[in-house]
PDB file of N, CA and C in Angstrom:
ATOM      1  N   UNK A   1      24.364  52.047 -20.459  1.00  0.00           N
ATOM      2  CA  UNK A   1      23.542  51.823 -19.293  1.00  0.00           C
ATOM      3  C   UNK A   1      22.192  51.198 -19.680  1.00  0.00           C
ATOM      4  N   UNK A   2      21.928  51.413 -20.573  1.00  0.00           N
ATOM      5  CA  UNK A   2      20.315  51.009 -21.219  1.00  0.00           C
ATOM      6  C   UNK A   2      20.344  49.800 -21.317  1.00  0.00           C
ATOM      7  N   UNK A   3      21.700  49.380 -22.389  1.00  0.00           N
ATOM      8  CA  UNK A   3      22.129  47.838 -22.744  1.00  0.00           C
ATOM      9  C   UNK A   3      21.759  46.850 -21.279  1.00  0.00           C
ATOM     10  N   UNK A   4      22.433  47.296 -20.418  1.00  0.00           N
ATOM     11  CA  UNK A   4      22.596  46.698 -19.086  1.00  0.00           C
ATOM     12  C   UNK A   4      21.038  46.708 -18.399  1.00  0.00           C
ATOM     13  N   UNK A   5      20.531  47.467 -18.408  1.00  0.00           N
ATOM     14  CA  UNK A   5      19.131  47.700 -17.969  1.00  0.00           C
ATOM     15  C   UNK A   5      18.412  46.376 -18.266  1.00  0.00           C
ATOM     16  N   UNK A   6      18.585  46.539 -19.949  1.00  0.00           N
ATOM     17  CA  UNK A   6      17.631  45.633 -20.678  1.00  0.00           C
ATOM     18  C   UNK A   6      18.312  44.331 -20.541  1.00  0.00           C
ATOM     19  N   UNK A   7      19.253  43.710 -20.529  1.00  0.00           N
ATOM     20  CA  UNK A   7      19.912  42.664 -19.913  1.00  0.00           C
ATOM     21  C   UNK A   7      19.631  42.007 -18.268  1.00  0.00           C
ATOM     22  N   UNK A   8      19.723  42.984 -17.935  1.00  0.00           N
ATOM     23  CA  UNK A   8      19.085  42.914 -16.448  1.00  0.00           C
ATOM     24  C   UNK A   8      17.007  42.792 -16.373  1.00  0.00           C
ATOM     25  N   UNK A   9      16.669  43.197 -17.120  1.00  0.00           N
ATOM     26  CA  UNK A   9      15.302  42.827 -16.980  1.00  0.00           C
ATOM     27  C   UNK A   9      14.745  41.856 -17.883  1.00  0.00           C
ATOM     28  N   UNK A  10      15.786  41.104 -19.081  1.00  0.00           N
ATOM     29  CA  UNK A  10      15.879  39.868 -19.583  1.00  0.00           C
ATOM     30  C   UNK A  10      16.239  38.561 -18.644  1.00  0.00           C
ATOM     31  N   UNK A  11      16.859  38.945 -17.987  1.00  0.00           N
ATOM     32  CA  UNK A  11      17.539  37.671 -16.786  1.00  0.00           C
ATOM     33  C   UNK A  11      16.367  37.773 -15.770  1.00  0.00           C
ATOM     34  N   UNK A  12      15.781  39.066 -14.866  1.00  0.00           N
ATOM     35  CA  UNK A  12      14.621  38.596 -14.498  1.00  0.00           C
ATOM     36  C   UNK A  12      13.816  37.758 -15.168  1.00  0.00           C
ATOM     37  N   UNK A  13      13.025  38.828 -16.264  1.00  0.00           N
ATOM     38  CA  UNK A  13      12.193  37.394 -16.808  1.00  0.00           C
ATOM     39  C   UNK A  13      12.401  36.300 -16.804  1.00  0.00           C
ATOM     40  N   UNK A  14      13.600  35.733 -17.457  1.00  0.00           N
ATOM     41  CA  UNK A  14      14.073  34.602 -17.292  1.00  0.00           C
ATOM     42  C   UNK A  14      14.037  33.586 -16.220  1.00  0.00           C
ATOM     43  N   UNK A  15      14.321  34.160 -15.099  1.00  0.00           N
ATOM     44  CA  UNK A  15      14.573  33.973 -13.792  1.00  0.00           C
ATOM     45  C   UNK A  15      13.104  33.421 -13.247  1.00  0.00           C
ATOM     46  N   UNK A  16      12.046  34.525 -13.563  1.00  0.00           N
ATOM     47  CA  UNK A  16      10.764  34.566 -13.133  1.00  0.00           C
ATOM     48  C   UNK A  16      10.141  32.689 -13.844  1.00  0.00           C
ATOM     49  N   UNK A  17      10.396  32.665 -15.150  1.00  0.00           N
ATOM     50  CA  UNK A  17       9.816  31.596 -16.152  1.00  0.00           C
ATOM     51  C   UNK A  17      10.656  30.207 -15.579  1.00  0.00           C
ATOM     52  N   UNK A  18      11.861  30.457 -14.737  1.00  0.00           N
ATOM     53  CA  UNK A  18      12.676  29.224 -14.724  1.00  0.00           C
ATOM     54  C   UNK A  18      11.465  29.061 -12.816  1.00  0.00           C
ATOM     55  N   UNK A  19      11.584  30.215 -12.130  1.00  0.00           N
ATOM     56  CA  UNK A  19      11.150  29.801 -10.764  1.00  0.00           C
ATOM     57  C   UNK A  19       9.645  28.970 -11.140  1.00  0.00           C
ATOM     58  N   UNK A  20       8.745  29.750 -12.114  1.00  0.00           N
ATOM     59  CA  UNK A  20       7.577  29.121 -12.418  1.00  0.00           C
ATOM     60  C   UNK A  20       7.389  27.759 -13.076  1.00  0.00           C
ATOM     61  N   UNK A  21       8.698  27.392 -13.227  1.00  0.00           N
ATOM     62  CA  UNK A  21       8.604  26.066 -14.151  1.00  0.00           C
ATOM     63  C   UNK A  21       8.810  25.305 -13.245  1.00  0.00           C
ATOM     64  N   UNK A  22       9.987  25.191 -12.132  1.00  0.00           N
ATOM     65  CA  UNK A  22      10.024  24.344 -10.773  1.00  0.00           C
ATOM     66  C   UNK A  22       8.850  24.592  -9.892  1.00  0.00           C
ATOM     67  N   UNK A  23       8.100  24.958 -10.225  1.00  0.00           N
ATOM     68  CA  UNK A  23       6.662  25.285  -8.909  1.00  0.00           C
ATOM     69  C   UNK A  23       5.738  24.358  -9.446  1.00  0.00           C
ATOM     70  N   UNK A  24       5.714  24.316 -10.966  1.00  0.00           N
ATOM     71  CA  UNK A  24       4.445  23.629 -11.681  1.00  0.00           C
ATOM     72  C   UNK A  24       5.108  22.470 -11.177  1.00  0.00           C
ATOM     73  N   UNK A  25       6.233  21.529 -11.374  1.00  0.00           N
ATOM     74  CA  UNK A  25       7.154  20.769 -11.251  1.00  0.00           C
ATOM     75  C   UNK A  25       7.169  20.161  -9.731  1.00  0.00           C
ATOM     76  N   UNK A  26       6.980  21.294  -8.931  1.00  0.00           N
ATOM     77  CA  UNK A  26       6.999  20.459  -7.539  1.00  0.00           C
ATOM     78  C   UNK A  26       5.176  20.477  -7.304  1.00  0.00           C
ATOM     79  N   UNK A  27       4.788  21.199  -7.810  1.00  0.00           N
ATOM     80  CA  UNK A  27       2.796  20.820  -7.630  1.00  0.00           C
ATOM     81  C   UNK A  27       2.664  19.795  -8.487  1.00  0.00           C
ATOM     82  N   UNK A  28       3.048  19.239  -9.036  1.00  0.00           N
ATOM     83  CA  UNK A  28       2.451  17.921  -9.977  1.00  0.00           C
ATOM     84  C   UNK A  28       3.383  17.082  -9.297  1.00  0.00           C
ATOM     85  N   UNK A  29       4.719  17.054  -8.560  1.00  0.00           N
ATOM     86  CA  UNK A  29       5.238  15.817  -7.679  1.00  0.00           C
ATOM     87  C   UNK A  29       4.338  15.668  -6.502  1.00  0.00           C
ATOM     88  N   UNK A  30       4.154  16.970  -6.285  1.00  0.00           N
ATOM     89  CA  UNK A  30       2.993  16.935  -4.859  1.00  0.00           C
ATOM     90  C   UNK A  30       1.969  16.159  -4.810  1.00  0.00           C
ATOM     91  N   UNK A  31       0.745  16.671  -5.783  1.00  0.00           N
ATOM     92  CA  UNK A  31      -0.359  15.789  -5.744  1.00  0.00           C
ATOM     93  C   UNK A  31      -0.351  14.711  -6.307  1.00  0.00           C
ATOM     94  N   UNK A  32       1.337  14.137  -6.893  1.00  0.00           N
ATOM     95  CA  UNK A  32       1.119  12.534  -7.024  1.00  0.00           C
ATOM     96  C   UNK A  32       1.462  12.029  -5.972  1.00  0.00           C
ATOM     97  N   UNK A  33       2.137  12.165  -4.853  1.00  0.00           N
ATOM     98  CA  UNK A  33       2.374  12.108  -3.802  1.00  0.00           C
ATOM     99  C   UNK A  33       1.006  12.076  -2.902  1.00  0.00           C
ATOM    100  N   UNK A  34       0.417  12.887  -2.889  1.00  0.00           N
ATOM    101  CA  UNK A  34      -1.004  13.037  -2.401  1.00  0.00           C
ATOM    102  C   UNK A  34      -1.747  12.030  -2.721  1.00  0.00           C
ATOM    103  N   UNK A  35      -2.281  11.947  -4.193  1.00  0.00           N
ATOM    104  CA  UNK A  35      -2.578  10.661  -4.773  1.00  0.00           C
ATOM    105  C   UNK A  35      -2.269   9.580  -4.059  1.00  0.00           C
ATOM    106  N   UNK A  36      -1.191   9.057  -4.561  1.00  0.00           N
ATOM    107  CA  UNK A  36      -0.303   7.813  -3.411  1.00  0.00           C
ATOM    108  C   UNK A  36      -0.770   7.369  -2.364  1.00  0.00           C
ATOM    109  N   UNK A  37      -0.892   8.591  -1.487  1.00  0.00           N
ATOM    110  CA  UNK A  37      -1.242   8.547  -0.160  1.00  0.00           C
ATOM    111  C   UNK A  37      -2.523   8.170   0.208  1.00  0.00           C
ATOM    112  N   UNK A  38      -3.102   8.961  -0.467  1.00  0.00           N
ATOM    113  CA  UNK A  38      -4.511   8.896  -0.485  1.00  0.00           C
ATOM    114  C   UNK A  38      -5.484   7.339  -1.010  1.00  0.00           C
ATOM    115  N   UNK A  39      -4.866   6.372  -1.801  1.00  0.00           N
ATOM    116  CA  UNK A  39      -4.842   5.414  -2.324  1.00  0.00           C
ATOM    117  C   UNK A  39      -4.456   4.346  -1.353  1.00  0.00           C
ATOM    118  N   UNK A  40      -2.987   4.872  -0.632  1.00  0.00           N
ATOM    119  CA  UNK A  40      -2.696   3.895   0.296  1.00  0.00           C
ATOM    120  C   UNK A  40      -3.491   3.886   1.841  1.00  0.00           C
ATOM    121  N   UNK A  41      -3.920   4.937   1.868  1.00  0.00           N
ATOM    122  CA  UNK A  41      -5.182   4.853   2.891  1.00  0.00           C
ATOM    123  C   UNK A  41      -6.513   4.125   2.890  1.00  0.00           C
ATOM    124  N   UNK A  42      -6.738   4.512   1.569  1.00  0.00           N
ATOM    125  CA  UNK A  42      -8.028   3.333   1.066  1.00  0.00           C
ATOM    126  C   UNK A  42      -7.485   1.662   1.062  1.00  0.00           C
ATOM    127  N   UNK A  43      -6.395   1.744   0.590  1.00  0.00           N
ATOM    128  CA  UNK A  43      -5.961   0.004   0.501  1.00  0.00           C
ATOM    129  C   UNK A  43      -6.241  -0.586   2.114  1.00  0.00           C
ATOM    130  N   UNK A  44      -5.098   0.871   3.271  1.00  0.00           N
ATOM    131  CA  UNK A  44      -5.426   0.133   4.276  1.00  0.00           C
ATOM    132  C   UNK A  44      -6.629   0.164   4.864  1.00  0.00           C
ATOM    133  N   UNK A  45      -7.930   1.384   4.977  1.00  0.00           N
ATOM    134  CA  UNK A  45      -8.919   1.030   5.540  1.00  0.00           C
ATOM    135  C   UNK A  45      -9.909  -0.151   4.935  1.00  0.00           C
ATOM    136  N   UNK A  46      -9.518  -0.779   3.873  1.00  0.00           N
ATOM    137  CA  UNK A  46     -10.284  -2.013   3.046  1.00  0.00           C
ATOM    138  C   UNK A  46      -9.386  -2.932   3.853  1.00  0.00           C
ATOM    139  N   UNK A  47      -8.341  -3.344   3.950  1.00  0.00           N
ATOM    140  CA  UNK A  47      -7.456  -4.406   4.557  1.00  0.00           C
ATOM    141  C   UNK A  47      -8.130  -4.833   5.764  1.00  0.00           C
ATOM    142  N   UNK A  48      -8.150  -3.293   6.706  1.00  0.00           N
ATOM    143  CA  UNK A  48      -8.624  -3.869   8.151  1.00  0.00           C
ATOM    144  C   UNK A  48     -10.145  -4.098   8.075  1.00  0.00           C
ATOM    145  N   UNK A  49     -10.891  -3.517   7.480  1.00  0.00           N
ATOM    146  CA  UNK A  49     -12.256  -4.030   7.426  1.00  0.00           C
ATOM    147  C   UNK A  49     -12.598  -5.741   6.846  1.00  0.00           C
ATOM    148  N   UNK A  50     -11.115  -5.789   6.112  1.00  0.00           N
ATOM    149  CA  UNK A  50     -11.719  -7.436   5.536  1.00  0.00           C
ATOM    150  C   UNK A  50     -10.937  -8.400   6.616  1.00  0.00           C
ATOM    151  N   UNK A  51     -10.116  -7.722   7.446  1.00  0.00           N
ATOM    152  CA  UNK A  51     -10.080  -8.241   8.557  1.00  0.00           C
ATOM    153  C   UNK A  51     -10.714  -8.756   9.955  1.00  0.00           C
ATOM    154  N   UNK A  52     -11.271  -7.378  10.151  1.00  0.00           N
ATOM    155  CA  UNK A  52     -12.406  -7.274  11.078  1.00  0.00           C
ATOM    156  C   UNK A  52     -13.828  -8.109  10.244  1.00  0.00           C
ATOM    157  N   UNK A  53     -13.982  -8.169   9.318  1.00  0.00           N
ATOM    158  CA  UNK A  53     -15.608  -9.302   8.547  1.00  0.00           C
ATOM    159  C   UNK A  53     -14.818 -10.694   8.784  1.00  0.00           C
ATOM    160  N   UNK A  54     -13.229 -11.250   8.401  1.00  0.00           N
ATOM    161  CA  UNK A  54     -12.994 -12.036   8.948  1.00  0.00           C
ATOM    162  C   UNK A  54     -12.547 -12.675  10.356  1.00  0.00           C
ATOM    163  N   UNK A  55     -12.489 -11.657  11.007  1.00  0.00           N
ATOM    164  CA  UNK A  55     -12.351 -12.382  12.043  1.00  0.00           C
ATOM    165  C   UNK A  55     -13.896 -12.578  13.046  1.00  0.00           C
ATOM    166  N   UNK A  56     -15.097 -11.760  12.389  1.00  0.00           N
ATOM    167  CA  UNK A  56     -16.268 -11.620  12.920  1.00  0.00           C
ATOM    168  C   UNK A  56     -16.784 -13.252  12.131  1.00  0.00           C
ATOM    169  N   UNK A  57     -16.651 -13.702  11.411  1.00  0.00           N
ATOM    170  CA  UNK A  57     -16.969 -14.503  10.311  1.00  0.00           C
ATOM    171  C   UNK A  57     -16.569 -15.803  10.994  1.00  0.00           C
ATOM    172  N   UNK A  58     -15.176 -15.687  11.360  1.00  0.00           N
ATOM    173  CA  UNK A  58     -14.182 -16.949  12.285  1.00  0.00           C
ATOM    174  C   UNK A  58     -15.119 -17.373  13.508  1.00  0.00           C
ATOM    175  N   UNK A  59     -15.304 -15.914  14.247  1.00  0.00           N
ATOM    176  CA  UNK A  59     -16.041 -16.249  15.448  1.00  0.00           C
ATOM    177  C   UNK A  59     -17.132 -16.719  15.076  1.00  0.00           C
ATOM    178  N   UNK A  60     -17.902 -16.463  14.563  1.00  0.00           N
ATOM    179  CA  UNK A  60     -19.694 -16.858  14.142  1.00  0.00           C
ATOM    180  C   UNK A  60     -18.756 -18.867  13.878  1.00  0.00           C
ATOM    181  N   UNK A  61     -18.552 -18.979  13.247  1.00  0.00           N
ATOM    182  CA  UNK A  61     -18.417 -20.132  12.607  1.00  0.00           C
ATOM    183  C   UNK A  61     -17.240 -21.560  13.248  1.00  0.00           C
ATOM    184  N   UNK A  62     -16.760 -20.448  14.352  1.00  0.00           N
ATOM    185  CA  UNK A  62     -15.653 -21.342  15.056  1.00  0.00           C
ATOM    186  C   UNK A  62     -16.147 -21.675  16.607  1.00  0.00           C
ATOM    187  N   UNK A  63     -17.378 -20.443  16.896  1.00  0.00           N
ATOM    188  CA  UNK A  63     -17.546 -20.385  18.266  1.00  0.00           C
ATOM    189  C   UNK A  63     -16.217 -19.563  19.376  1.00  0.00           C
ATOM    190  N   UNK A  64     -15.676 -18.834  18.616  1.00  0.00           N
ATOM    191  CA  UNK A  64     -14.722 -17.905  18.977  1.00  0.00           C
ATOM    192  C   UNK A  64     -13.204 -18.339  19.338  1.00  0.00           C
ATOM    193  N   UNK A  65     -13.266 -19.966  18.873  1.00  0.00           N
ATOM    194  CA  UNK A  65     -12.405 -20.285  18.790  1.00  0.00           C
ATOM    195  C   UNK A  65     -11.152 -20.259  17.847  1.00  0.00           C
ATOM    196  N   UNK A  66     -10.260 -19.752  17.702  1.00  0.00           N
ATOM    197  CA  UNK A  66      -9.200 -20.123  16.619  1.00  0.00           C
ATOM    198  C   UNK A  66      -8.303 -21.428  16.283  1.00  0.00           C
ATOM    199  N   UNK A  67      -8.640 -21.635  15.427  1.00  0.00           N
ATOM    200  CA  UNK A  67      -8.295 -22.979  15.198  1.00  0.00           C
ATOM    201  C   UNK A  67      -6.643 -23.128  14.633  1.00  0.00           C
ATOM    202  N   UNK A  68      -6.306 -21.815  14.227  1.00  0.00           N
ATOM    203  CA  UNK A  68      -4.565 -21.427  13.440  1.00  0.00           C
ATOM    204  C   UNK A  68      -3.992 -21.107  14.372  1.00  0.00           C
ATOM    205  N   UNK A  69      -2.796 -22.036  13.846  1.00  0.00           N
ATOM    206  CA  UNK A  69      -1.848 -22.163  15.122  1.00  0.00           C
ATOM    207  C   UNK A  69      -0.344 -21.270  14.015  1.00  0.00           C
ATOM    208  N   UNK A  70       0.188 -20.319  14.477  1.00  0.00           N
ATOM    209  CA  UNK A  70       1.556 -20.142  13.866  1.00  0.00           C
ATOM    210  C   UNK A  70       2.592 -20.694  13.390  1.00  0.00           C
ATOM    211  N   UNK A  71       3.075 -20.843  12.174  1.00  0.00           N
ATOM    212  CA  UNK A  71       4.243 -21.903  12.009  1.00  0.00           C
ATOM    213  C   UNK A  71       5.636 -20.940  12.176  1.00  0.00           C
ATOM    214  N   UNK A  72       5.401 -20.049  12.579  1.00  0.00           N
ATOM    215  CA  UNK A  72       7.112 -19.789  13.031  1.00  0.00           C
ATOM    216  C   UNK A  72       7.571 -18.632  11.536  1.00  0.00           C
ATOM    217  N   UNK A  73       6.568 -18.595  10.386  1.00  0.00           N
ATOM    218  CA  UNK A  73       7.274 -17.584   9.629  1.00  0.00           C
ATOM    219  C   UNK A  73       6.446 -16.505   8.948  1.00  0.00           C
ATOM    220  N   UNK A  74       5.402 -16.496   9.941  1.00  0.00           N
ATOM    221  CA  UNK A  74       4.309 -15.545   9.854  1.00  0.00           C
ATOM    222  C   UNK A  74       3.140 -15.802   9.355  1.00  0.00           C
ATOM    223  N   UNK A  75       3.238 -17.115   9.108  1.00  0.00           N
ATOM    224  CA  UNK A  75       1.610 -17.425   8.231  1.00  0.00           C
ATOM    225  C   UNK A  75       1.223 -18.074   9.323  1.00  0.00           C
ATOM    226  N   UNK A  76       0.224 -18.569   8.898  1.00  0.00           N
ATOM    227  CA  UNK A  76      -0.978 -19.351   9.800  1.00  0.00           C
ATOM    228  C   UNK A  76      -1.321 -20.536   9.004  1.00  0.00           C
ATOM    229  N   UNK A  77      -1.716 -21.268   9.791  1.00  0.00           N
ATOM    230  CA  UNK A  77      -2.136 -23.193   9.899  1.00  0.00           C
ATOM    231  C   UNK A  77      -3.259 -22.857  10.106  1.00  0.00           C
ATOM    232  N   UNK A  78      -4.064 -23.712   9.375  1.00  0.00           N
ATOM    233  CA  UNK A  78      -5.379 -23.688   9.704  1.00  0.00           C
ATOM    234  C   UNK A  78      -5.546 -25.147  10.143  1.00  0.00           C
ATOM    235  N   UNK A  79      -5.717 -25.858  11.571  1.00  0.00           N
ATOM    236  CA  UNK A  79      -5.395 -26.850  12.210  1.00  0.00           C
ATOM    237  C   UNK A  79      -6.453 -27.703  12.310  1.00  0.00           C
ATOM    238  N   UNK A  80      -7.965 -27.033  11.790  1.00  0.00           N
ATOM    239  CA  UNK A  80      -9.059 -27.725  11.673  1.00  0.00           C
ATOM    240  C   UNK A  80      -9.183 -28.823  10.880  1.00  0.00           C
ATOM    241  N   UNK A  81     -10.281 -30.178  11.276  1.00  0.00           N
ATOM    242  CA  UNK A  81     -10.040 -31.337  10.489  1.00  0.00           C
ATOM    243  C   UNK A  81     -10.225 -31.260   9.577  1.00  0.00           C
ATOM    244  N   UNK A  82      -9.774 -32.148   8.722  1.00  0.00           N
ATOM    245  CA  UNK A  82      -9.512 -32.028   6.788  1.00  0.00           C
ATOM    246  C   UNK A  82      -9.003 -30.541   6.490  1.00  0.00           C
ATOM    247  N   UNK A  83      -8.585 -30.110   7.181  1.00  0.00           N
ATOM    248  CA  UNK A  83      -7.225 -28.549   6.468  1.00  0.00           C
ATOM    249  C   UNK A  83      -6.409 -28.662   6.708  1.00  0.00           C
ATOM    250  N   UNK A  84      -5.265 -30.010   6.483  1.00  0.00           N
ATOM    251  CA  UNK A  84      -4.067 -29.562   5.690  1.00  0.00           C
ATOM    252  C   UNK A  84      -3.208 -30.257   7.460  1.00  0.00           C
ATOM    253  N   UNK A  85      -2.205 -29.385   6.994  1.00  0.00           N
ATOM    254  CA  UNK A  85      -1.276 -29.392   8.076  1.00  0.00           C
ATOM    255  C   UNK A  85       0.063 -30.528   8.443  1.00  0.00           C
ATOM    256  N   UNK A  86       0.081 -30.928   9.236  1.00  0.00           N
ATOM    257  CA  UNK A  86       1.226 -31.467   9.241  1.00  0.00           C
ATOM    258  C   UNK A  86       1.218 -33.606   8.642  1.00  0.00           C
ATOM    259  N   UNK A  87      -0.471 -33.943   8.418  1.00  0.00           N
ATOM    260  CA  UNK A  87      -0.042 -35.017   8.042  1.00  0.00           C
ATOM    261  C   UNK A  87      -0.376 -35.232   6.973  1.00  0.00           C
ATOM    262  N   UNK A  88      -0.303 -33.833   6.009  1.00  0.00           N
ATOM    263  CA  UNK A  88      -0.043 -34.289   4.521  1.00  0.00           C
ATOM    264  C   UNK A  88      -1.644 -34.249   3.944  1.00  0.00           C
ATOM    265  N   UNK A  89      -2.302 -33.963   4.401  1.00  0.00           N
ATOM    266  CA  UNK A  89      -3.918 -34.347   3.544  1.00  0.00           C
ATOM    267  C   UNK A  89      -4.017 -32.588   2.655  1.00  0.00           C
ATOM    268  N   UNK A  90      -5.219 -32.236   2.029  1.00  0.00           N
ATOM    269  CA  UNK A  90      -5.453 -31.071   1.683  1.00  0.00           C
ATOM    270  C   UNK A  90      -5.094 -30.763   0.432  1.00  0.00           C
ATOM    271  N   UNK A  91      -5.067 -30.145  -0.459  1.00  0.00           N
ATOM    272  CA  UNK A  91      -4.151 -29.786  -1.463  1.00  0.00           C
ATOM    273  C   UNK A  91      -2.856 -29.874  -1.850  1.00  0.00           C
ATOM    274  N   UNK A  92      -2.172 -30.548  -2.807  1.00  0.00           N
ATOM    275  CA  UNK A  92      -1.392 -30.547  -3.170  1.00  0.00           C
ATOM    276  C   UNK A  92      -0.373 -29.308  -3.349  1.00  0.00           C
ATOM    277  N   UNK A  93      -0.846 -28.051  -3.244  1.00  0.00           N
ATOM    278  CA  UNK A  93      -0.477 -26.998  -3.591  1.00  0.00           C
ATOM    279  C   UNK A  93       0.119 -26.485  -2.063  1.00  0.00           C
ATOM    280  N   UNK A  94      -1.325 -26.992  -1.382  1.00  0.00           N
ATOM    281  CA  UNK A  94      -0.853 -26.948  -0.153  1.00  0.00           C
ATOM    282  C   UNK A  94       0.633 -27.162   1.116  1.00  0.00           C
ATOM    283  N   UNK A  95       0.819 -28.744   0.118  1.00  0.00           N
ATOM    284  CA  UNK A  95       1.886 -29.005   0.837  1.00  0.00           C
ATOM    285  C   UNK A  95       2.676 -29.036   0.306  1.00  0.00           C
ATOM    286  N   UNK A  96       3.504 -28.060  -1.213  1.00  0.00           N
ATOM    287  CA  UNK A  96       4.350 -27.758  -1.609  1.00  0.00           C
ATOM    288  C   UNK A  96       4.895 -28.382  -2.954  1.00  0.00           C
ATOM    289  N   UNK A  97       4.221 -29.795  -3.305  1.00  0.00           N
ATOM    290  CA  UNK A  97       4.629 -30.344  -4.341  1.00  0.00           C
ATOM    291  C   UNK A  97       3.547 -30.113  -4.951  1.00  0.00           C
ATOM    292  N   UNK A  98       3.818 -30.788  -6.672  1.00  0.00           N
ATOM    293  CA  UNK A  98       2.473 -30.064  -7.746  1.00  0.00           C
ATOM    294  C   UNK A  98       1.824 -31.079  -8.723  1.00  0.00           C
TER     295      UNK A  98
END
């Protein structure tokens, strides 16, 4: 009976050291997760702020006009004279060859 006792309060322990090893294990997945998050919040509140300075920036300088017209695959034309566009002037990079 003793044998068994002490067998039985070896497998607790055991038991106890294996539950404590998945806890450390899911708290260090956690706060990289947290991390992550927390990072990807900063990326986006910097995104929309350099959004909002540019589009405050557009207006000051366009007269609130937008001058980009959509090409159909999510980017933008910038349609103003000497930028580019459909008759070939602007950067080379611009219009696809190098």
């Amino acid at each position: 009976m003793a044998r068994l006792e002490a067998a039985l309060d070896a497998e607790r322990r055991r038991h106890v050291r294996q539950l404590e090893t998945v806890r450390r294990a899911a708290d260090r997945q956690l706060t990289a997760v947290v991390k992550e998050i927390a990072a990807l919040r900063h990326h986006e509140a910097r995104a929309e702020e350099l959004a909002r300075r540019l589009a405050e920036c557009e207006a000051r300088l366009g007269g609130g006009r937008d001058r980009r017209v959509n090409d159909g695959s999510g980017h933008t034309l910038d349609k103003g004279p000497g930028r580019g566009g459909p008759s070939g002037s602007g950067w080379p990079s611009d219009r696809g060859d190098k």
